[in-house]
C-alpha atoms as a PDB file:
ATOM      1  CA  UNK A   1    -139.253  95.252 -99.726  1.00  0.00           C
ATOM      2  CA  UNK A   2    -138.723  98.758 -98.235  1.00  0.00           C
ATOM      3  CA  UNK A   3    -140.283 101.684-100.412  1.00  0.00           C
ATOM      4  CA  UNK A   4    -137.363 104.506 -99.898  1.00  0.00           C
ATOM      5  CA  UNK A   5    -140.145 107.584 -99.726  1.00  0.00           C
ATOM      6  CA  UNK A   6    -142.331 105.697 -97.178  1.00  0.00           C
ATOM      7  CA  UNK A   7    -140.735 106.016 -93.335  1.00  0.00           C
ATOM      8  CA  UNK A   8    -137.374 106.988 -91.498  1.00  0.00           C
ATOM      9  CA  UNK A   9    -136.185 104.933 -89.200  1.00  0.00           C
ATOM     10  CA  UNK A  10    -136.185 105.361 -84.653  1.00  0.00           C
ATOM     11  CA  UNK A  11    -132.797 106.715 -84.805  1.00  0.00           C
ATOM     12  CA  UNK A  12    -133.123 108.998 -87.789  1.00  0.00           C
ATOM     13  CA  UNK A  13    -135.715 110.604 -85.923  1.00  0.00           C
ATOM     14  CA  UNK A  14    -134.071 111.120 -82.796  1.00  0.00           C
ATOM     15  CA  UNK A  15    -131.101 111.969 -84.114  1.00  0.00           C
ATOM     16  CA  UNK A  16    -132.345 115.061 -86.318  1.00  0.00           C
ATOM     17  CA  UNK A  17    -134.849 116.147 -83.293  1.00  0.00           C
ATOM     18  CA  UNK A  18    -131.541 116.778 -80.861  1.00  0.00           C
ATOM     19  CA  UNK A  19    -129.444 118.085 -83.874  1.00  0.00           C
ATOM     20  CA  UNK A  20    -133.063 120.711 -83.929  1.00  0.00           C
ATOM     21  CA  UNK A  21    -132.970 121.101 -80.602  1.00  0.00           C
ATOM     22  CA  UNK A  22    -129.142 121.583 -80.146  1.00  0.00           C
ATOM     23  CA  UNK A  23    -129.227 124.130 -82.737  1.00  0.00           C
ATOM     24  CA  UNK A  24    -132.563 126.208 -81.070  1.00  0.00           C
ATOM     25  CA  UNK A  25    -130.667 125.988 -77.860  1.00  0.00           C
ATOM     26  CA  UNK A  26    -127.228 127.383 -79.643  1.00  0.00           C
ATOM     27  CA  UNK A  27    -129.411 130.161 -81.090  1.00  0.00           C
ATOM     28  CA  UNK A  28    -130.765 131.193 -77.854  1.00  0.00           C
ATOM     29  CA  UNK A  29    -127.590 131.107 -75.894  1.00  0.00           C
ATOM     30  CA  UNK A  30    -126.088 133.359 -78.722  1.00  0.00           C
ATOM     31  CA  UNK A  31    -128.881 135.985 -78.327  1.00  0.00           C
ATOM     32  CA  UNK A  32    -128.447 135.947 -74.924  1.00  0.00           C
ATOM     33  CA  UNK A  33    -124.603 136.147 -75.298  1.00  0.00           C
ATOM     34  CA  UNK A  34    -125.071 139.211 -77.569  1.00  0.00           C
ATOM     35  CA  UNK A  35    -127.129 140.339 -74.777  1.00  0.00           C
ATOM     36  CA  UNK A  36    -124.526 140.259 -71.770  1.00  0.00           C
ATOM     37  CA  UNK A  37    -121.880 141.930 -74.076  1.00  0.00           C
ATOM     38  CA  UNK A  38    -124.379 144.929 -75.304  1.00  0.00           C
ATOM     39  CA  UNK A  39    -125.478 145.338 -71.528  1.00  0.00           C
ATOM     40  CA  UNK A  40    -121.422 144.725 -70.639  1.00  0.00           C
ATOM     41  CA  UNK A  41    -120.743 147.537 -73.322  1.00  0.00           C
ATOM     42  CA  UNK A  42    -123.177 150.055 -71.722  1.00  0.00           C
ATOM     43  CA  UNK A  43    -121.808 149.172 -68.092  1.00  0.00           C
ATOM     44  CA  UNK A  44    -117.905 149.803 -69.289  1.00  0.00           C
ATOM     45  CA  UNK A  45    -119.152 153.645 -70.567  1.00  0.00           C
ATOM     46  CA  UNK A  46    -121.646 154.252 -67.525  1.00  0.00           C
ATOM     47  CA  UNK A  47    -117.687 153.408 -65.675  1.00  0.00           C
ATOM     48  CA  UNK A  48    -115.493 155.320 -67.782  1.00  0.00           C
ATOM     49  CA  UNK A  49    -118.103 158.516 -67.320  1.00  0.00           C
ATOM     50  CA  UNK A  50    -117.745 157.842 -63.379  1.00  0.00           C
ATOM     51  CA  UNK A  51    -113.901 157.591 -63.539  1.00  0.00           C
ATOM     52  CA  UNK A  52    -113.799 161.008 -66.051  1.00  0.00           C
ATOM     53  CA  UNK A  53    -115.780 162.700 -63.192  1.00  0.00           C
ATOM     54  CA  UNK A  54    -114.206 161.877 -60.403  1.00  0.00           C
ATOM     55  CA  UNK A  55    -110.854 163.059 -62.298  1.00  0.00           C
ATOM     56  CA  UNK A  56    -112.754 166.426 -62.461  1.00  0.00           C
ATOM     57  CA  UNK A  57    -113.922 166.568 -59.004  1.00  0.00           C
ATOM     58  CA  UNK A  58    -110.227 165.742 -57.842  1.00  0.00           C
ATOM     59  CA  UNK A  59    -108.674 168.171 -60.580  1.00  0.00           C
ATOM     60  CA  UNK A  60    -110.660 170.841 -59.159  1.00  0.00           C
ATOM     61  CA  UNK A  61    -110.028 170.493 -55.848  1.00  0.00           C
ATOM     62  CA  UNK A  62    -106.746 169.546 -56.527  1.00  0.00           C
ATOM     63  CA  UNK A  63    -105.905 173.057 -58.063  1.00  0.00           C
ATOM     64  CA  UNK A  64    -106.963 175.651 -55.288  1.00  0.00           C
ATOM     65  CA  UNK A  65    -104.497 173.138 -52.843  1.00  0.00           C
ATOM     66  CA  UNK A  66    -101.530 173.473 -54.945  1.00  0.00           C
ATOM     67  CA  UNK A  67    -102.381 177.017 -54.852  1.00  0.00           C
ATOM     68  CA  UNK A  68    -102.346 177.650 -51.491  1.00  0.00           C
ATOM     69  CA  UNK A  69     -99.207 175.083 -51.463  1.00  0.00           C
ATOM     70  CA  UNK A  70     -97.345 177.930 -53.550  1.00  0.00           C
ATOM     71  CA  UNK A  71     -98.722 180.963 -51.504  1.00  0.00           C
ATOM     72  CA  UNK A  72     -97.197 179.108 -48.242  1.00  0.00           C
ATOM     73  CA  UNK A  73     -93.888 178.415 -50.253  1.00  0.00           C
ATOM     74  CA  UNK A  74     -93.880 182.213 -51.512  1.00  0.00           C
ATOM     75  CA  UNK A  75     -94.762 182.861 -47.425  1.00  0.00           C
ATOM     76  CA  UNK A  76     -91.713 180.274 -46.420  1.00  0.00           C
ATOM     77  CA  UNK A  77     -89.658 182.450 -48.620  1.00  0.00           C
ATOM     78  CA  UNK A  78     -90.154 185.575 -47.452  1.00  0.00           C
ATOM     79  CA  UNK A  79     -89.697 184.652 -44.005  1.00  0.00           C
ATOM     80  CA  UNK A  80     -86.418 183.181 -44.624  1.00  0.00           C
ATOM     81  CA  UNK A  81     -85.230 186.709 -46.490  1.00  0.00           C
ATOM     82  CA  UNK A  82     -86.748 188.455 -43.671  1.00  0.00           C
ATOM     83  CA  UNK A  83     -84.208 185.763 -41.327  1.00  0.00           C
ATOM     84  CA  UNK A  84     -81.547 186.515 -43.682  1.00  0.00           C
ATOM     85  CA  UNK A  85     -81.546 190.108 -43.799  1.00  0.00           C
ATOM     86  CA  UNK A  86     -81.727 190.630 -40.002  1.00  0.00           C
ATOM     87  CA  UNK A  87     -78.950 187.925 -39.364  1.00  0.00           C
ATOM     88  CA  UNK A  88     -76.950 190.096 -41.900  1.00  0.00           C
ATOM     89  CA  UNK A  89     -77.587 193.020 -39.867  1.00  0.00           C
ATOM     90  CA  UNK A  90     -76.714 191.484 -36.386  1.00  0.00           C
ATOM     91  CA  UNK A  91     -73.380 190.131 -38.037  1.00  0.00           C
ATOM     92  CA  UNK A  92     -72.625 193.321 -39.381  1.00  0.00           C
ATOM     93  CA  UNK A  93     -73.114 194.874 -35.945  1.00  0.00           C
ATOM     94  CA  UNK A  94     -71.467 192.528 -34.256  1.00  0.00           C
ATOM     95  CA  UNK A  95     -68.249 192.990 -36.939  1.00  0.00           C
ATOM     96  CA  UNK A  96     -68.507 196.934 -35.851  1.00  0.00           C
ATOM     97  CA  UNK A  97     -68.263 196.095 -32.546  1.00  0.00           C
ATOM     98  CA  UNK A  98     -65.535 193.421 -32.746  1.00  0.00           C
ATOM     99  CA  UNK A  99     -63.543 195.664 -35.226  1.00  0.00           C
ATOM    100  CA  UNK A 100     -64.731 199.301 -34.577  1.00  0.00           C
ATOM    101  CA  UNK A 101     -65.411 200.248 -37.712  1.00  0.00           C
ATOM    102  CA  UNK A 102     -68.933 201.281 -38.815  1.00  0.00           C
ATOM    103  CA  UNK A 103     -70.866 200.924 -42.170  1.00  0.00           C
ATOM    104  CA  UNK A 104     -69.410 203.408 -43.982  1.00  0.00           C
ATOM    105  CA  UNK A 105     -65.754 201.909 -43.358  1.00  0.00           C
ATOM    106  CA  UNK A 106     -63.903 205.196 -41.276  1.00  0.00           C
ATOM    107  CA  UNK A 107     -62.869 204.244 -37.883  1.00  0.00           C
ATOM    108  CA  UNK A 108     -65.346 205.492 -34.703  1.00  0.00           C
ATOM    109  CA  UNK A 109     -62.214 206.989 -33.760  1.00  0.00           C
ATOM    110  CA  UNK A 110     -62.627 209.269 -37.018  1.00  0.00           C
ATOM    111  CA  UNK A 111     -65.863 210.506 -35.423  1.00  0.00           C
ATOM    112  CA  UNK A 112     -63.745 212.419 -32.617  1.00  0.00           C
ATOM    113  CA  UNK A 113     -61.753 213.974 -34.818  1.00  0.00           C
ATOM    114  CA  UNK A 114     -58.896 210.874 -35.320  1.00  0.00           C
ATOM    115  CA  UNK A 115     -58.496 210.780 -38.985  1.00  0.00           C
ATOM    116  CA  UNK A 116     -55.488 208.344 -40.000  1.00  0.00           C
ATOM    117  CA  UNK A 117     -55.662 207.972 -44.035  1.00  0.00           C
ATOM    118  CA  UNK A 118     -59.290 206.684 -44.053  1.00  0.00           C
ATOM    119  CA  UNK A 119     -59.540 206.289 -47.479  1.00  0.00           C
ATOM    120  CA  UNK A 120     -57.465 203.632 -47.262  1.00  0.00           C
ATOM    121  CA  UNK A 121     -58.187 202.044 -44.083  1.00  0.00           C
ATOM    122  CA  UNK A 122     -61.688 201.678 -45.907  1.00  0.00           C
ATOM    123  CA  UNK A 123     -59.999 199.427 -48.381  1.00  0.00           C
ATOM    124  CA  UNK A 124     -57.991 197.300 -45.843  1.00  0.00           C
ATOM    125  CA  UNK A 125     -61.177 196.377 -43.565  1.00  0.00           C
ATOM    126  CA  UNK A 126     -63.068 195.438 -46.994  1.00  0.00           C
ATOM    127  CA  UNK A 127     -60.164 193.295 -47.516  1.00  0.00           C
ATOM    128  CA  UNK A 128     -59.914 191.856 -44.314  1.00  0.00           C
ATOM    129  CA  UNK A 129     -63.824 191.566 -44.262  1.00  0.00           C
ATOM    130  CA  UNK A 130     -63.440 189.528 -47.234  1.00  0.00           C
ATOM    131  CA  UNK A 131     -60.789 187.196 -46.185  1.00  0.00           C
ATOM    132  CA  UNK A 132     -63.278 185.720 -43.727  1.00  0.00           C
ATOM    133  CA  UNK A 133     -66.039 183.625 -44.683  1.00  0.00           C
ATOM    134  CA  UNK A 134     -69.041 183.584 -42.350  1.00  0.00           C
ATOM    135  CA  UNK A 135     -72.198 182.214 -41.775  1.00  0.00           C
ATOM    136  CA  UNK A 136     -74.557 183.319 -39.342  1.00  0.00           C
ATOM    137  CA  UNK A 137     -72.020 185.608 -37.687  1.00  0.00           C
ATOM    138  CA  UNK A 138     -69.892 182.945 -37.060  1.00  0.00           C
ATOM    139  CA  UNK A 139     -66.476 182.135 -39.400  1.00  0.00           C
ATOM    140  CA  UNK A 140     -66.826 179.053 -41.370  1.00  0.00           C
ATOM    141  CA  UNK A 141     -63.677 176.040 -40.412  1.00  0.00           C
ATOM    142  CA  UNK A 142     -62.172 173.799 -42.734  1.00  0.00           C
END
């Protein structure tokens, strides 16, 4: 009958050469696999550098704009004290002229040689000058 060393059979054959070939093709596809991820690797750092450098490049030109942002806001300030301070003036002219009395609180009158109790008169138009609110020259309404 059959001798069990002597020869394998058609199907024996072809079924270990694809199970030999499946497994050379699996090795190959997992070299190249390991391939695309160590080349996929190097690609994600070369990306990360470019993204770190651009944040540099836009930090640094970032920094002399917010700079000059705060020098026109110091600017902006200024110019609204400057506003302030000369509105303040023309109200307080224009109180002198409404009420006649000057800066220093004596009546104009006082200047011809009209004294009526100044010292006190200087307190009243204080007083009065605080009852009224204003804003611009103009009294605030309810």
């Amino acid at each position: 009958m059959y001798s069990e060393t002597a020869t394998m059979e058609p199907t024996q054959i072809l079924l270990f050469s694809v199970v030999a070939l499946l497994t050379v093709l699996l090795v190959v596809v997992g070299i190249q696999v390991f391939f695309i991820l160590r080349e996929t690797k190097q690609t994600v750092k070369k990306f990360n550098k470019i993204l770190t450098d651009a944040n540099l490049i836009s930090s640094s030109v970032a920094r002399p704009i917010v700079g000059f942002a705060g020098f026109v806001d110091g600017l902006k300030g200024i110019k609204n004290l400057v506003e302030l301070l000369s509105n303040k003036r023309k109200a307080v002219k224009r109180e002198k002229d409404e009420t006649g009395v000057d800066l220093e609180g004596k009546l104009l009158d006082d200047q011809n040689g009209n004294e009526e109790d100044s010292g006190h008169q200087h307190i009243k138009t204080l007083q009065e000058r605080g009852r009224r609110f204003h804003k611009d020259g103009k009294p605030l309404s309810s």
